[in-house]
N, C-alpha and C. Protein backbone atom coordinates (compact mmCIF):
# COMPACT_ATOMS: atom_id res chain seq x y z
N UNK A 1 0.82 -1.21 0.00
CA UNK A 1 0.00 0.00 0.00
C UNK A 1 0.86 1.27 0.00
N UNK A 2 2.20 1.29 0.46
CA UNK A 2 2.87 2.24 0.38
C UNK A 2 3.04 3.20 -0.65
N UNK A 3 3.99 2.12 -1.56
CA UNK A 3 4.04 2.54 -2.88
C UNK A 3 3.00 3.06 -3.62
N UNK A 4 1.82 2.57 -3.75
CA UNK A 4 0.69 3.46 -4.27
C UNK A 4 0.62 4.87 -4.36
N UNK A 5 0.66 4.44 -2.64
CA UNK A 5 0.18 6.27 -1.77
C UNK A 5 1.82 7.01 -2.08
N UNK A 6 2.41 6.94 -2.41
CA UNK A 6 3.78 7.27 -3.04
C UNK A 6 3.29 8.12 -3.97
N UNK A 7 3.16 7.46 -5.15
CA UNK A 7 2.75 7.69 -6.23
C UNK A 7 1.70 8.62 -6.19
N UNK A 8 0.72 8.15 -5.33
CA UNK A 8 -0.74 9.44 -5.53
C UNK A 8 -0.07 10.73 -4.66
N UNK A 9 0.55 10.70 -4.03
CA UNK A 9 1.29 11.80 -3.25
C UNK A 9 2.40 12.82 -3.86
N UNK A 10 2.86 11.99 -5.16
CA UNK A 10 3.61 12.85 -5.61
C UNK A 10 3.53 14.12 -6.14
N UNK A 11 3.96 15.59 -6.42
CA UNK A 11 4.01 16.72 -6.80
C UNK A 11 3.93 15.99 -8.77
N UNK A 12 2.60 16.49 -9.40
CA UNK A 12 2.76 16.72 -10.65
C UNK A 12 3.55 17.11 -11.13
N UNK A 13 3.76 18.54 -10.91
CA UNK A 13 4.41 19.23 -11.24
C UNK A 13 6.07 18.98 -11.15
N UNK A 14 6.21 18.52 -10.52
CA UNK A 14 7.30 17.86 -10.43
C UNK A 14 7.79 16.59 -10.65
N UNK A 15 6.82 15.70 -11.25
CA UNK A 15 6.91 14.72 -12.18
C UNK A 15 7.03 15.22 -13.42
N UNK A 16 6.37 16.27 -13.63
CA UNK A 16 6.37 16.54 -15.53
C UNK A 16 7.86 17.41 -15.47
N UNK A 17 8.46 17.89 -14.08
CA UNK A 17 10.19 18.52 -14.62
C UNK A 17 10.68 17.35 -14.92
N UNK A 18 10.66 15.97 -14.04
CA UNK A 18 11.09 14.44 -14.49
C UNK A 18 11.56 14.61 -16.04
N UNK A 19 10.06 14.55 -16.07
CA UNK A 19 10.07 14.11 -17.52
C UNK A 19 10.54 15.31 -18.75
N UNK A 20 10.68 16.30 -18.28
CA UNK A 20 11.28 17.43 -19.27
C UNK A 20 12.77 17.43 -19.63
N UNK A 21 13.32 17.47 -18.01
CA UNK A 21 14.83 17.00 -18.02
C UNK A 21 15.06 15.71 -18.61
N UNK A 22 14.38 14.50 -18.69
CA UNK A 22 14.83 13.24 -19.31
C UNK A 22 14.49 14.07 -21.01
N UNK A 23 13.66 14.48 -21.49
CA UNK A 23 13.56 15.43 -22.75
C UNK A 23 14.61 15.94 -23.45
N UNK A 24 15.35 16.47 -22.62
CA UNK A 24 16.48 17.60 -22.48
C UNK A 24 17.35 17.11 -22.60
N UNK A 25 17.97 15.88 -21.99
CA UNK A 25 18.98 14.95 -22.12
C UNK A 25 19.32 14.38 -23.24
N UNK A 26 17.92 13.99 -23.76
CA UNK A 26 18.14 13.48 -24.80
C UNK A 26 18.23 13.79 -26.44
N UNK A 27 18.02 14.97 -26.00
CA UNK A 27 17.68 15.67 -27.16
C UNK A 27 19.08 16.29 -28.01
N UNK A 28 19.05 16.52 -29.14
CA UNK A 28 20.17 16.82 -29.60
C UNK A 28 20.13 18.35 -30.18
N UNK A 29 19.52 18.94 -30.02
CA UNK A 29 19.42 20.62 -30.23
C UNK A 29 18.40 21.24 -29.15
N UNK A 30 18.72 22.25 -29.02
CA UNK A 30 17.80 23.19 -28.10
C UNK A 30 16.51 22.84 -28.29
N UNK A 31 15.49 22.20 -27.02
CA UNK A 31 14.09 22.48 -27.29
C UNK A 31 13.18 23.31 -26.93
N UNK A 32 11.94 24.02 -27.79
CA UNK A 32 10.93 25.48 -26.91
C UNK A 32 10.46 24.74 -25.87
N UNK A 33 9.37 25.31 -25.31
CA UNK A 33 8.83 24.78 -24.16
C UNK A 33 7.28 24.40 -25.38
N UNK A 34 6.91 24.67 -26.38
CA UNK A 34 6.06 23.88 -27.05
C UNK A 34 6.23 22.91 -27.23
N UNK A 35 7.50 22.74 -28.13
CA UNK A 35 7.93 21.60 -28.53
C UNK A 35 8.53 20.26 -27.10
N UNK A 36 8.63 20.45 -25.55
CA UNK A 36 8.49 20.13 -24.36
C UNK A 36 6.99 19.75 -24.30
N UNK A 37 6.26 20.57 -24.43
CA UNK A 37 4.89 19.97 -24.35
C UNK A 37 4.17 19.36 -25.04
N UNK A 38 4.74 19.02 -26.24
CA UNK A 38 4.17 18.36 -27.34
C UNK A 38 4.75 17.27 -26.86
N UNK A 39 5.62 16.81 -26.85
CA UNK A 39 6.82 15.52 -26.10
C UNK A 39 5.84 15.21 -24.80
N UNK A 40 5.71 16.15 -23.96
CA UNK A 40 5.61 15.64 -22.44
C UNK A 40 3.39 15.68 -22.48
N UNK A 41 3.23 15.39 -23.38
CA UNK A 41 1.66 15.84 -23.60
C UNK A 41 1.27 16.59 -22.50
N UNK A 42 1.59 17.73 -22.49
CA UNK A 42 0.78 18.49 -21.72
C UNK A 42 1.04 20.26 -22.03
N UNK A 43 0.35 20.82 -21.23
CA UNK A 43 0.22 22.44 -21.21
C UNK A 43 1.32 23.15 -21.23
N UNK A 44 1.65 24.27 -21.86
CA UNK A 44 3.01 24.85 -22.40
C UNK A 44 3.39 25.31 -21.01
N UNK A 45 2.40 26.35 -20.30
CA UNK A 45 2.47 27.25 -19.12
C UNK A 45 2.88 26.19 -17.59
N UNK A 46 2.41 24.94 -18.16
CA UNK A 46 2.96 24.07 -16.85
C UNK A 46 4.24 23.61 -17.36
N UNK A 47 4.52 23.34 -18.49
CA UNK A 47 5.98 22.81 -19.18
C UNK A 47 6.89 24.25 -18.65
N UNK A 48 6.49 25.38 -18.72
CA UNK A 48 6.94 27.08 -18.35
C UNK A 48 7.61 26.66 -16.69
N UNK A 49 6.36 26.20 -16.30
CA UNK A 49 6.60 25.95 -14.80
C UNK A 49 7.75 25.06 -14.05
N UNK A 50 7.44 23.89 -14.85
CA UNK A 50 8.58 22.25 -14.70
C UNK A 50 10.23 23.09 -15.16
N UNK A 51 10.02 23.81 -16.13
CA UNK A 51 11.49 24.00 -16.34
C UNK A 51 12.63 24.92 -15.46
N UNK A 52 11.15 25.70 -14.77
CA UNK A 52 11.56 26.71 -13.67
C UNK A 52 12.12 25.91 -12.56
N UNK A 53 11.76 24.79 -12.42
CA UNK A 53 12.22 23.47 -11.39
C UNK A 53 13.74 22.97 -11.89
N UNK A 54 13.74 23.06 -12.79
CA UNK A 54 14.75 21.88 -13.46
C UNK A 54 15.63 23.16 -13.56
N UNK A 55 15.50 24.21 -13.86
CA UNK A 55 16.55 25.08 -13.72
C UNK A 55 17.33 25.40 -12.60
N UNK A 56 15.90 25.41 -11.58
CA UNK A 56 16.49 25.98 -9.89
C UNK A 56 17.50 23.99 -9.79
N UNK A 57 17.15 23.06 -10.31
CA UNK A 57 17.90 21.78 -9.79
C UNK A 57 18.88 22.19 -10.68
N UNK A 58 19.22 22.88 -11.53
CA UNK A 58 20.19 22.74 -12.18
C UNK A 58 20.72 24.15 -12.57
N UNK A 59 21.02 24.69 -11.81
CA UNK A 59 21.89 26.30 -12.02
C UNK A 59 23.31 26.44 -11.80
N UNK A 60 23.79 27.22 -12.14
CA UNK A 60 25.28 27.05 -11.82
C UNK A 60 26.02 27.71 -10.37
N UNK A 61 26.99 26.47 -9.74
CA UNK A 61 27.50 27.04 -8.71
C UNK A 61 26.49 25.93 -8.15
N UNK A 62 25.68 25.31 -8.63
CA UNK A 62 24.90 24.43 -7.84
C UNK A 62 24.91 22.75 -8.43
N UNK A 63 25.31 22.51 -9.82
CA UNK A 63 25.26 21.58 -10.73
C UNK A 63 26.51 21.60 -11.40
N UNK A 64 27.27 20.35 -12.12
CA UNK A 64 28.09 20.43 -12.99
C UNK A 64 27.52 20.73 -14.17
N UNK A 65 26.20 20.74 -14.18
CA UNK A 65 25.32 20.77 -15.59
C UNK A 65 24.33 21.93 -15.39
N UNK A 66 23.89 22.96 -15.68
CA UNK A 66 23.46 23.67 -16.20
C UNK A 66 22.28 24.14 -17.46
N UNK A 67 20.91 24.26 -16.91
CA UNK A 67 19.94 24.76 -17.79
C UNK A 67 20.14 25.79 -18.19
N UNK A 68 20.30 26.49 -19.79
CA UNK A 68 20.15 27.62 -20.26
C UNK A 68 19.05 27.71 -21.90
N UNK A 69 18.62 28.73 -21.85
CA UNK A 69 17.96 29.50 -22.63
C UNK A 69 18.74 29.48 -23.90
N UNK A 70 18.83 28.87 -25.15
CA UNK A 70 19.83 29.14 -26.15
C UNK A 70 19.35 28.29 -27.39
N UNK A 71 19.72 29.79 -28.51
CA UNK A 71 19.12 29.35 -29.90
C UNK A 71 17.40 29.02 -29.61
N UNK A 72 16.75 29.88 -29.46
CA UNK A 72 15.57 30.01 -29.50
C UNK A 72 15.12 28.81 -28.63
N UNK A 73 15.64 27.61 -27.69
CA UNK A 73 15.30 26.73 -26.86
C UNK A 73 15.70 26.46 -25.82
N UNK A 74 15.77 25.23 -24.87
CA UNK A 74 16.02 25.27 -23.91
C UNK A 74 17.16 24.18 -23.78
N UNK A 75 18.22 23.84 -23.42
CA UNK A 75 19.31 23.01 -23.10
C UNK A 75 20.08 22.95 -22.18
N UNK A 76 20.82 21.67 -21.98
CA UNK A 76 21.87 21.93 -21.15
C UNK A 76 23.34 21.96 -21.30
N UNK A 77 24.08 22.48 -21.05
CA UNK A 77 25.41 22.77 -20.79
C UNK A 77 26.31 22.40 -19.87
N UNK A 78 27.87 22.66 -19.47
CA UNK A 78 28.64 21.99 -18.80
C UNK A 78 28.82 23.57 -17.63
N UNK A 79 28.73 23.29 -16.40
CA UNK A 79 29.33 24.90 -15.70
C UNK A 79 30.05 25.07 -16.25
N UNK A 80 30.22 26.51 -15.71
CA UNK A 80 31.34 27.41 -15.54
C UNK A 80 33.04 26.35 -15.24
N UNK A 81 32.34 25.97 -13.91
CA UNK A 81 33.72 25.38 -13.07
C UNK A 81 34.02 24.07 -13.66
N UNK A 82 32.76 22.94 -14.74
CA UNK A 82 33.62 22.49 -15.22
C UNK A 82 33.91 22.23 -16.59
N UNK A 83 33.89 23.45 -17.61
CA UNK A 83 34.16 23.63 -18.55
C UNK A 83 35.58 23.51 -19.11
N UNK A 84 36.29 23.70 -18.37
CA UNK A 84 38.13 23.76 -18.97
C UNK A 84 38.16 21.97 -19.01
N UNK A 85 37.97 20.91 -18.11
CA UNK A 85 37.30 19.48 -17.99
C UNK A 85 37.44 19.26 -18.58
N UNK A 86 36.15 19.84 -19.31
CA UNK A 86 34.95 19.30 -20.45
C UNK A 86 35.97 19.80 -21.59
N UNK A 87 36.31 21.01 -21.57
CA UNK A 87 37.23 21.08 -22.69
C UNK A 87 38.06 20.00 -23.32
N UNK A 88 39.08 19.68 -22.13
CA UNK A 88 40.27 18.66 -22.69
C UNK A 88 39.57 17.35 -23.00
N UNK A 89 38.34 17.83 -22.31
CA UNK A 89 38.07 15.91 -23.19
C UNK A 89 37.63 15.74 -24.35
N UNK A 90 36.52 17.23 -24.66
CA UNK A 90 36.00 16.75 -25.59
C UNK A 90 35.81 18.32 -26.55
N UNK A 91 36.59 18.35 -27.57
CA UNK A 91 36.54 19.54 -27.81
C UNK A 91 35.51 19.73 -28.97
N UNK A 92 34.27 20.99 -28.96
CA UNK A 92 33.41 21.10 -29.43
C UNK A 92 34.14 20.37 -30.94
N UNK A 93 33.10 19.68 -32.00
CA UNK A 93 33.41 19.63 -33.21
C UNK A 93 32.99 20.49 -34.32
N UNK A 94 32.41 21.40 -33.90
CA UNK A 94 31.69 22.16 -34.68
C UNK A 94 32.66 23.53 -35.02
N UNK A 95 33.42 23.48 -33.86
CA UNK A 95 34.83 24.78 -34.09
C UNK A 95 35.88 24.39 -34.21
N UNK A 96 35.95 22.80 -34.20
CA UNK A 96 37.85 22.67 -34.42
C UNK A 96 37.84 22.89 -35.78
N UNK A 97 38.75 22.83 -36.30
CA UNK A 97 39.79 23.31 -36.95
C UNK A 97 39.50 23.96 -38.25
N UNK A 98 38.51 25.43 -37.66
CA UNK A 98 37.83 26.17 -38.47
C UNK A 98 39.31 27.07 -38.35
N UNK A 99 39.17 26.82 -40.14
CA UNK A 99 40.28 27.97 -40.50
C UNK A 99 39.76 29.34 -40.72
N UNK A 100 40.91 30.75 -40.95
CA UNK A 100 40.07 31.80 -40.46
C UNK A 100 39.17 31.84 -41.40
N UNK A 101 39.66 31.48 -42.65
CA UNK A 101 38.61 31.54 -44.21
C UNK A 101 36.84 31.40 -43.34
N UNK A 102 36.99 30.26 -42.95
CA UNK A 102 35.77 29.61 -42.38
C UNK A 102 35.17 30.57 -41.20
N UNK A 103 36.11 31.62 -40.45
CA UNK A 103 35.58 32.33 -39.49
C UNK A 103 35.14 33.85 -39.39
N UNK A 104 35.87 34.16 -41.04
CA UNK A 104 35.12 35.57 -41.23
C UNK A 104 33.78 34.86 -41.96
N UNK A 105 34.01 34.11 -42.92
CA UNK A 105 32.54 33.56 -43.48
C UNK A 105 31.45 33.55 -42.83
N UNK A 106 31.43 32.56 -41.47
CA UNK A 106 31.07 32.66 -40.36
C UNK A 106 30.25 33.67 -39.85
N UNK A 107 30.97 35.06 -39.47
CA UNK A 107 30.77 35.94 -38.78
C UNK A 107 30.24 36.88 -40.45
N UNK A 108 30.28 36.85 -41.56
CA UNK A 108 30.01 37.56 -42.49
C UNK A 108 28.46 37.27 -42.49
N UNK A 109 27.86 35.64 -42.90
CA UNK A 109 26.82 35.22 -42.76
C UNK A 109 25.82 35.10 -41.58
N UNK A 110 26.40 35.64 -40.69
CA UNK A 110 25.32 35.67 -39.06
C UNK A 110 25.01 37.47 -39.19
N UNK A 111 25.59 38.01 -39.33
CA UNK A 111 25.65 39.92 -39.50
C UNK A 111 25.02 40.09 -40.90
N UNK A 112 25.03 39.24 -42.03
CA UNK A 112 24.28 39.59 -42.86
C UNK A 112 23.36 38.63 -43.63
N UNK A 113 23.20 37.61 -43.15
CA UNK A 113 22.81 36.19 -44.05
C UNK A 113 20.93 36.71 -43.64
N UNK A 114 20.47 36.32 -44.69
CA UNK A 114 20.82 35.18 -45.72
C UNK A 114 21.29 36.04 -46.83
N UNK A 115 22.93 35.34 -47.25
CA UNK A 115 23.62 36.30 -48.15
C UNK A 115 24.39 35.17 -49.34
N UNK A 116 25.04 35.50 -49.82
CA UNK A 116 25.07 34.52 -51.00
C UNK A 116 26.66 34.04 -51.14
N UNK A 117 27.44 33.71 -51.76
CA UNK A 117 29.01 33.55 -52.08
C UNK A 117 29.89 35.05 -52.00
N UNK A 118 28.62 35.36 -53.80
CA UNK A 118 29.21 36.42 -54.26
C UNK A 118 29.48 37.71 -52.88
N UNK A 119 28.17 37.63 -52.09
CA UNK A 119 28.17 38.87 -50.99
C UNK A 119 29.42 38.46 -50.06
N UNK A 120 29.74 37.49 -49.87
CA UNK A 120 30.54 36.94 -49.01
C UNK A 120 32.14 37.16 -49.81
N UNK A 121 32.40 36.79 -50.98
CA UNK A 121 33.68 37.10 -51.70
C UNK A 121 33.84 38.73 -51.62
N UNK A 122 33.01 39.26 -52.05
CA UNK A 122 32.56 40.83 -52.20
C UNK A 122 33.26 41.39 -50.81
N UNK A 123 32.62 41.03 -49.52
CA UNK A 123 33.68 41.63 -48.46
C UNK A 123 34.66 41.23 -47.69
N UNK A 124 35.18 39.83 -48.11
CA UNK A 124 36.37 38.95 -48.19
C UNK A 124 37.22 39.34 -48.95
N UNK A 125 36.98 39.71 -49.88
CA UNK A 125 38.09 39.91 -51.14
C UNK A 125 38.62 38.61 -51.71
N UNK A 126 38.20 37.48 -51.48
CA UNK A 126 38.59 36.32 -51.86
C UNK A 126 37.25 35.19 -52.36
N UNK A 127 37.45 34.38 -53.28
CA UNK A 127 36.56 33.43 -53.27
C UNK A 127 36.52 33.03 -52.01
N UNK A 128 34.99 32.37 -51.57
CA UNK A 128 34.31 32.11 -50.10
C UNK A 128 33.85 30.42 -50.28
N UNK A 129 34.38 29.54 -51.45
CA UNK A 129 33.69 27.94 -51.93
C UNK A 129 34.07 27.05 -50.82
N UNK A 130 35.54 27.59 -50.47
CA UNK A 130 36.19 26.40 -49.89
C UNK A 130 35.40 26.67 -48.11
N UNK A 131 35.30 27.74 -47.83
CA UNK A 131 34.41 28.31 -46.58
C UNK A 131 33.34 27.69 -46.77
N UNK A 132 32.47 28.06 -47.60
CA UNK A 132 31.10 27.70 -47.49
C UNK A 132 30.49 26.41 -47.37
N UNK A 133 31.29 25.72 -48.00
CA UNK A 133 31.24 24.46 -48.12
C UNK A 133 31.69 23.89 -46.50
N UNK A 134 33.06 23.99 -45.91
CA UNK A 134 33.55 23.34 -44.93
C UNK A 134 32.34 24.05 -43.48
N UNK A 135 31.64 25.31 -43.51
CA UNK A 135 30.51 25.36 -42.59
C UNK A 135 29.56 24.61 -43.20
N UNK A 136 28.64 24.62 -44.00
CA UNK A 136 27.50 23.74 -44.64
C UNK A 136 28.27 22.07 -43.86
N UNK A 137 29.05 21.69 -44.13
CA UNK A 137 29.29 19.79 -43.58
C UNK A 137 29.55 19.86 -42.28
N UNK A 138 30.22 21.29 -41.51
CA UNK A 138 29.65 21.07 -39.91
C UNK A 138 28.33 21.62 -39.44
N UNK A 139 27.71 22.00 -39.99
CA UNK A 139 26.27 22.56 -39.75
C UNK A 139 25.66 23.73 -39.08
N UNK A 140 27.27 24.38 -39.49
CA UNK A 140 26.90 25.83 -38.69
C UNK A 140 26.03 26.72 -39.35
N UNK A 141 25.87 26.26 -40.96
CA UNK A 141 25.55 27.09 -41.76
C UNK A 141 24.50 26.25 -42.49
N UNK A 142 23.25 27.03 -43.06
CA UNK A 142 22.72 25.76 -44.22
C UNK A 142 21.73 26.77 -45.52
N UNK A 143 21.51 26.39 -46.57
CA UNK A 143 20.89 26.81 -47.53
C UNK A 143 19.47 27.54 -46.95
N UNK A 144 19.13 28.95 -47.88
CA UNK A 144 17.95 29.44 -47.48
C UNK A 144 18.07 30.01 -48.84
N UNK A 145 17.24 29.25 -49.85
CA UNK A 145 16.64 29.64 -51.10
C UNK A 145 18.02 30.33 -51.78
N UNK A 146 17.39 31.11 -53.04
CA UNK A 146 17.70 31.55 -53.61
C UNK A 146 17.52 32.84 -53.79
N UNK A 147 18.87 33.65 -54.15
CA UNK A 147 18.83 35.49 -54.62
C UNK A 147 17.66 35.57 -55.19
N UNK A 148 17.69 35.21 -56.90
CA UNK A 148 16.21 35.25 -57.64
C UNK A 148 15.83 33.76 -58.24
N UNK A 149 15.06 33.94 -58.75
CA UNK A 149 15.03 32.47 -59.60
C UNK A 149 16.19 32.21 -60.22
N UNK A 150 16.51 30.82 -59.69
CA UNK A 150 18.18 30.57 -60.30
C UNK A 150 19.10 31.16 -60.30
N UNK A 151 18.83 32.20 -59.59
CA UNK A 151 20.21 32.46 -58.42
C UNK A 151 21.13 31.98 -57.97
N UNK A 152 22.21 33.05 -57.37
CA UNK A 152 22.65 32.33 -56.76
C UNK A 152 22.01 32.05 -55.29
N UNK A 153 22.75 30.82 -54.39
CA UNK A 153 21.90 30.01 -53.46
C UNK A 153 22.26 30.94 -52.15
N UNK A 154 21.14 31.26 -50.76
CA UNK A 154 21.73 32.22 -49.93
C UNK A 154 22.16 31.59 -48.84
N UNK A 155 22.50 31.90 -48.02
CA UNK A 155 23.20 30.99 -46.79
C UNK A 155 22.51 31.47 -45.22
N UNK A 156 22.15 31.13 -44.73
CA UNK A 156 21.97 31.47 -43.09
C UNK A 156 22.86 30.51 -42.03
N UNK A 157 22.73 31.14 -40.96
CA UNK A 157 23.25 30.81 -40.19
C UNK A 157 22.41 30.18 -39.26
N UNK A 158 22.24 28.61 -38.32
CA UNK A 158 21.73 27.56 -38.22
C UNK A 158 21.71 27.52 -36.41
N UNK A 159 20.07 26.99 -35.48
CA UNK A 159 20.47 27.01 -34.42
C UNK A 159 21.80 26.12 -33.38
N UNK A 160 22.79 25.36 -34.71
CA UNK A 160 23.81 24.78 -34.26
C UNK A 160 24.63 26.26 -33.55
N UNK A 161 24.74 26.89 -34.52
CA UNK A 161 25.54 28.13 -34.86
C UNK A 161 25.50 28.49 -33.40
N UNK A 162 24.32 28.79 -33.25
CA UNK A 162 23.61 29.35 -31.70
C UNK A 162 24.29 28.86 -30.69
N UNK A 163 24.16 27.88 -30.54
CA UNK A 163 24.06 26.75 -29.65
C UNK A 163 25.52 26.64 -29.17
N UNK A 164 26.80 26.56 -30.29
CA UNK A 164 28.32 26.23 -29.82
C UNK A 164 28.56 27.81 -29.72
N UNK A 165 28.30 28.80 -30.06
CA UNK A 165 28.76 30.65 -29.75
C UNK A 165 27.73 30.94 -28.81
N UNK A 166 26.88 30.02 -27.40
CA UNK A 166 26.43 30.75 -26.63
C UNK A 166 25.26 31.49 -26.86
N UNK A 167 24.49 31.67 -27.97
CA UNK A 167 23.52 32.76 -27.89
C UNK A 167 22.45 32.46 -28.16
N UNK A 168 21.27 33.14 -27.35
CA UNK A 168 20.14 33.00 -27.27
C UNK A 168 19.42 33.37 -28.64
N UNK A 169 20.34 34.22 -29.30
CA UNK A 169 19.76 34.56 -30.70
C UNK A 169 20.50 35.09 -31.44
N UNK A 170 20.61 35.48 -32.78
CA UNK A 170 21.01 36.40 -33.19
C UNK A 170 21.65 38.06 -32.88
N UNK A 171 20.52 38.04 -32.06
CA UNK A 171 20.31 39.44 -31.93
C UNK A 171 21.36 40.17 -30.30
N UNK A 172 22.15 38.78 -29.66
CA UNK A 172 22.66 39.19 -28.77
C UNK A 172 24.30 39.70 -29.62
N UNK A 173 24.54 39.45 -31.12
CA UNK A 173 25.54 39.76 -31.64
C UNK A 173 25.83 41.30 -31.55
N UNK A 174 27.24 41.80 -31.31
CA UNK A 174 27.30 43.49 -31.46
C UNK A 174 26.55 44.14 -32.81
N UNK A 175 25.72 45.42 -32.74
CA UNK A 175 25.38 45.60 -33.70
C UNK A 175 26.28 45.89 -34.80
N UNK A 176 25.82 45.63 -35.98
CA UNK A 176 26.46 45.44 -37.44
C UNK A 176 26.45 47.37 -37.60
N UNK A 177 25.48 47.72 -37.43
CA UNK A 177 25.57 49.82 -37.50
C UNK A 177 26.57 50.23 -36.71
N UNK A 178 26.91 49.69 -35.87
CA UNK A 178 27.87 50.05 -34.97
C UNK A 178 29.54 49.62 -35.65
N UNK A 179 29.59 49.07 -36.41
CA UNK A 179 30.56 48.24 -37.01
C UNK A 179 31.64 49.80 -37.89
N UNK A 180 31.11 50.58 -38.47
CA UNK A 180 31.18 51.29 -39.78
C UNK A 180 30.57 51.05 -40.92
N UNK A 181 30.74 51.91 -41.90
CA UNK A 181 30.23 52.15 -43.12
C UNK A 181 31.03 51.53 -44.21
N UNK A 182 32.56 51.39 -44.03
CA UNK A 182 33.45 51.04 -45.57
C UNK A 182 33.38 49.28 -44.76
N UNK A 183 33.84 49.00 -46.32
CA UNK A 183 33.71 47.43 -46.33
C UNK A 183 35.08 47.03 -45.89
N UNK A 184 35.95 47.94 -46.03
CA UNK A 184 37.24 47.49 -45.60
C UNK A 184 37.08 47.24 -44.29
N UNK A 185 36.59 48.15 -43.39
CA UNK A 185 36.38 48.38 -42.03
C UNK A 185 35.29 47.55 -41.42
N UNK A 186 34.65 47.08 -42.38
CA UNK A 186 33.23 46.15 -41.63
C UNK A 186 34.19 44.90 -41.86
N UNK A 187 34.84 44.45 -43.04
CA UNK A 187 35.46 43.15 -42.83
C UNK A 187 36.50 43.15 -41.64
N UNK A 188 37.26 44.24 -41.66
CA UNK A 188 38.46 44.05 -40.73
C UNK A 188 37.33 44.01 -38.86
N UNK A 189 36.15 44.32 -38.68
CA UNK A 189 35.76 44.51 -37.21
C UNK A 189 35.21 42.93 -37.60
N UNK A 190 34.29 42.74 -38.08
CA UNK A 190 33.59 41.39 -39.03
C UNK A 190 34.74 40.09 -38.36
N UNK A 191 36.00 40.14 -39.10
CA UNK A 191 37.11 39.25 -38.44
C UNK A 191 37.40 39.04 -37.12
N UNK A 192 37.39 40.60 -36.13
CA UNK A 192 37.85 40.74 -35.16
C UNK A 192 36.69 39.70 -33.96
N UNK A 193 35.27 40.69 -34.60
CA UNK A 193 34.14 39.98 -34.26
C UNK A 193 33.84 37.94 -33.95
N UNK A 194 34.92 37.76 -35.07
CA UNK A 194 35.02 36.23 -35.00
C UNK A 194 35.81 35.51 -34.40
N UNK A 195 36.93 36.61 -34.14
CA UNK A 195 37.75 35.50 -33.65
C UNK A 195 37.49 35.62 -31.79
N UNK A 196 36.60 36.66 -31.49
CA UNK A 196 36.39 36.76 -29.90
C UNK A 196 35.47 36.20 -29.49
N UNK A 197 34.52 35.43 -30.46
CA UNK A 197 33.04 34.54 -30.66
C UNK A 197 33.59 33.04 -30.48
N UNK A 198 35.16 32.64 -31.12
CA UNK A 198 35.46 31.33 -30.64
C UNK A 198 36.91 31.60 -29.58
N UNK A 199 37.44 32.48 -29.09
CA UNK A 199 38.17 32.12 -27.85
C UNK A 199 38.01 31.66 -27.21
């Protein structure tokens, strides 16, 4: 009889963080709290609630693991304290051995994408194939239509992108107006911009 009354005694609400965090774990990109409630069949505003749980169980300074807000979803991460760790063991694959070609591209297509080769050679000063290509096969980057009909093809930047540079969005990037006006000067901050996004 125990076990029963266990069970009928338990906090809902705290069965459905259970089941959000097992969600979360398993999941391989950031999830909304819709897409949590579509998974956990139930109400977005109580999925709102469960994660507020699973966050307070999992904040930093309190967890080796860490709930955060990122790329438009919800995930987890390694702390603060044990990130250098986590480093030597396992180093992101999505940034090794991005050459710089690959890191103004990078930072060209998040500040202006969806943008194309040509826009990308244009403030590179260099063909952008061998770039575009080596982000497109780690998945930082992926196709978004075309300039015009039969165009050339445009590029955006992908919630992977998000996800290994930390950001909740786009929009936490320095502004691009703030950058300057000459292209010399937007590529040369553009670069600078990239290489302080993977230190």
């Amino acid at each position: 009889m125990d076990a029963p009354l266990r069970l009928i005694s338990a906090n809902p609400l705290d069965q459905l963080a259970k089941t959000v965090e097992a969600l979360l774990v398993i999941a391989s990109a950031p999830l909304t709290a819709a897409e949590l409630a579509e998974a956990a069949a139930d109400d977005p505003e109580r999925v709102e609630a469960a994660l507020g749980l699973v966050g307070e169980r999992y904040r930093e300074g309190r967890s080796g693991i860490v709930l955060e807000h990122v790329a438009g979803g919800w995930a987890f991460r390694a702390s603060r304290e044990a990130a250098e760790a986590c480093a030597r063991m396992v180093e992101k694959p999505a940034q090794r051995g991005l050459s710089q070609a690959a890191l103004e591209t990078l930072a060209i297509v998040a500040y202006l994408g969806p943008c194309t080769r040509p826009d990308v050679t244009r403030i590179r000063g260099v063909a952008a194939d061998s770039a575009v290509a080596s982000l497109l096969d780690r998945g930082l980057i992926a196709e978004a239509g075309r300039e015009d009909e039969g165009g050339a093809i445009r590029y955006r930047t992908t919630p992977l992108f998000e996800r290994v540079f930390g950001l909740e969005s786009l929009s936490q990037l320095p502004r691009l107006d703030d950058l300057g006006a000459g292209v010399d000067e937007i590529r040369e901050r553009l670069h600078t911009v990239a290489e302080k996004r993977t230190a």
